[in-house]
Protein backbone atom coordinates (compact mmCIF):
# COMPACT_ATOMS: atom_id res chain seq x y z
CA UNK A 1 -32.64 -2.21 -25.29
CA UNK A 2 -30.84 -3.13 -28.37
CA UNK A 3 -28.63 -0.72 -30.35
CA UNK A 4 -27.02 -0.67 -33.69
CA UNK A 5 -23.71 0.05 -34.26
CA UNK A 6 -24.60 3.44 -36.21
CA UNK A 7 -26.28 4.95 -33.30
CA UNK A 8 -23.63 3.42 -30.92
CA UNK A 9 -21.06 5.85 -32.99
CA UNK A 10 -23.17 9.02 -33.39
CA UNK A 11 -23.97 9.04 -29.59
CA UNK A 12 -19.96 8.79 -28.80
CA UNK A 13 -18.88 11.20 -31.23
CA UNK A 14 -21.53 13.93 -29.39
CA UNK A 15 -20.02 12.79 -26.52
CA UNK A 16 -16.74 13.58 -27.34
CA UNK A 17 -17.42 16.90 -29.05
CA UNK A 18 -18.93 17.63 -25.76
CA UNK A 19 -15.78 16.67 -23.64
CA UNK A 20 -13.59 18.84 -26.05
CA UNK A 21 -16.46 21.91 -25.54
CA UNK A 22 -16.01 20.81 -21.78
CA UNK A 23 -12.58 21.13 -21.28
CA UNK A 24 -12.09 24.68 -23.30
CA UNK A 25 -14.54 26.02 -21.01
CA UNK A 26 -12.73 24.78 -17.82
CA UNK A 27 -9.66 25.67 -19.11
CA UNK A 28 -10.90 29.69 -18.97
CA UNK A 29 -11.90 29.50 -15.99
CA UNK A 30 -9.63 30.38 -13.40
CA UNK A 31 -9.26 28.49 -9.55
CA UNK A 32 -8.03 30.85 -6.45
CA UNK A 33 -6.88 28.81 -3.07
CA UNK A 34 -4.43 30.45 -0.14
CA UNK A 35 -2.94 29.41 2.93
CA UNK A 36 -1.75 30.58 6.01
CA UNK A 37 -4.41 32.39 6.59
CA UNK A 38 -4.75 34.23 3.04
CA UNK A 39 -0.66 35.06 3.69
CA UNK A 40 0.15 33.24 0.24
CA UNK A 41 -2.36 32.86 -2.25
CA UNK A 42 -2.79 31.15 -6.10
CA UNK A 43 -4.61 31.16 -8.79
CA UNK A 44 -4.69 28.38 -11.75
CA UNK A 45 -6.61 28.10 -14.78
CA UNK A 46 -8.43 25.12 -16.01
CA UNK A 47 -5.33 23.79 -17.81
CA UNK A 48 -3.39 23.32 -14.42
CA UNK A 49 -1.38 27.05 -15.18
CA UNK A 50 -0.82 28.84 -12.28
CA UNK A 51 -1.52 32.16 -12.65
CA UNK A 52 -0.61 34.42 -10.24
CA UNK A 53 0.81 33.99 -6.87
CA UNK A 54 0.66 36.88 -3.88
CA UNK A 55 2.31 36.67 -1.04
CA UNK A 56 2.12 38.84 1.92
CA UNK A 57 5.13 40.76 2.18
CA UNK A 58 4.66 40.33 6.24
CA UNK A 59 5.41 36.57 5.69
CA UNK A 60 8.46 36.83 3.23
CA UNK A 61 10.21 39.57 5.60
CA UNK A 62 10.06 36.30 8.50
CA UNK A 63 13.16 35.06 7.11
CA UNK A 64 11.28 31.65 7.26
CA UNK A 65 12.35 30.09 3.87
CA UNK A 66 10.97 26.82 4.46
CA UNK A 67 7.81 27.95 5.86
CA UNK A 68 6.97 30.40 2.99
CA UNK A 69 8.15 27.45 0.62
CA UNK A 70 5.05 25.21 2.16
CA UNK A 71 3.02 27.94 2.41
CA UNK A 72 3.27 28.12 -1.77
CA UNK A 73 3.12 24.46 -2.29
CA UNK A 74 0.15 24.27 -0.19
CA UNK A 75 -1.96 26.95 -1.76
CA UNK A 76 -0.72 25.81 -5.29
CA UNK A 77 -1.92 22.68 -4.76
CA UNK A 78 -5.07 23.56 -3.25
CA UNK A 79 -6.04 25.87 -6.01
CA UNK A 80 -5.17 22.73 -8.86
CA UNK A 81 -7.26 20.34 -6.27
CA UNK A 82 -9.98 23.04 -6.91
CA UNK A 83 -9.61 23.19 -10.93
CA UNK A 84 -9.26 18.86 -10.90
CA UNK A 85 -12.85 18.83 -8.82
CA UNK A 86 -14.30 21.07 -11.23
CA UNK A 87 -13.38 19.05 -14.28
CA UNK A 88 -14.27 15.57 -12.81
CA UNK A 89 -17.80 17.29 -11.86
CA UNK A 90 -18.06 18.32 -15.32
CA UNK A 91 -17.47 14.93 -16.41
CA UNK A 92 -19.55 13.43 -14.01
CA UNK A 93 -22.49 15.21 -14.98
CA UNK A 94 -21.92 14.21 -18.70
CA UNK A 95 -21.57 10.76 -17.88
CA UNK A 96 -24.88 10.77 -16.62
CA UNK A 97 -26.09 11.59 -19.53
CA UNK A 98 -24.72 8.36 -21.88
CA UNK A 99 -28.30 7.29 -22.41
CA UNK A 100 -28.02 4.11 -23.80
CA UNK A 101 -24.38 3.91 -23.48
CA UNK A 102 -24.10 4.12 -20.32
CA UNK A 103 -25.63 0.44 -20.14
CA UNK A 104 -22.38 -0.34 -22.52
CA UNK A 105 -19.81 0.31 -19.21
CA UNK A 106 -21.32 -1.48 -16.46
């Protein structure tokens, strides 16, 4: 199927004003992760902020810096894992919808 270079254009600026409605949405949405067994948890939004952090004041009284340091890093970076999956999924489902584009990429 044959397109013209008008069409081409209209179809990628939709796209794009759909990407942009995308990401504003994702970025209100908010991503909670923990570790240790809920001990330290975080929460991020869909602009890779974090939030708000808890930790359990059983595990900060441990005296364990270093454990309590990869306890953060590990739920911080589980809940921004769990915001990046949402996003590509997004995208993924709008690249499924290229129509005729999609033939354009592949």
């Amino acid at each position: 199927m044959k397109m013209d270079m008008k069409s081409i254009m209209k179809q990628a600026q939709s796209l794009q004003a759909e990407m942009a409605k995308k990401q504003e949405e994702l970025a209100k949405k908010t991503f909670d992760a923990s570790a240790g067994g809920g001990m330290v948890s975080a929460t991020v939004n869909g602009k890779h902020e974090l939030l708000k952090l808890s930790i359990d004041p059983s595990v900060a009284g441990t005296g364990d810096v270093e454990m309590l340091q990869d306890l953060v890093v590990a739920a911080v970076n589980e809940a921004f894992k769990r915001a990046g999956e949402a996003m590509q999924s997004e995208l993924a489902g709008m690249m499924g919808g290229l129509g005729g584009l999609g033939g354009m990429f592949g």
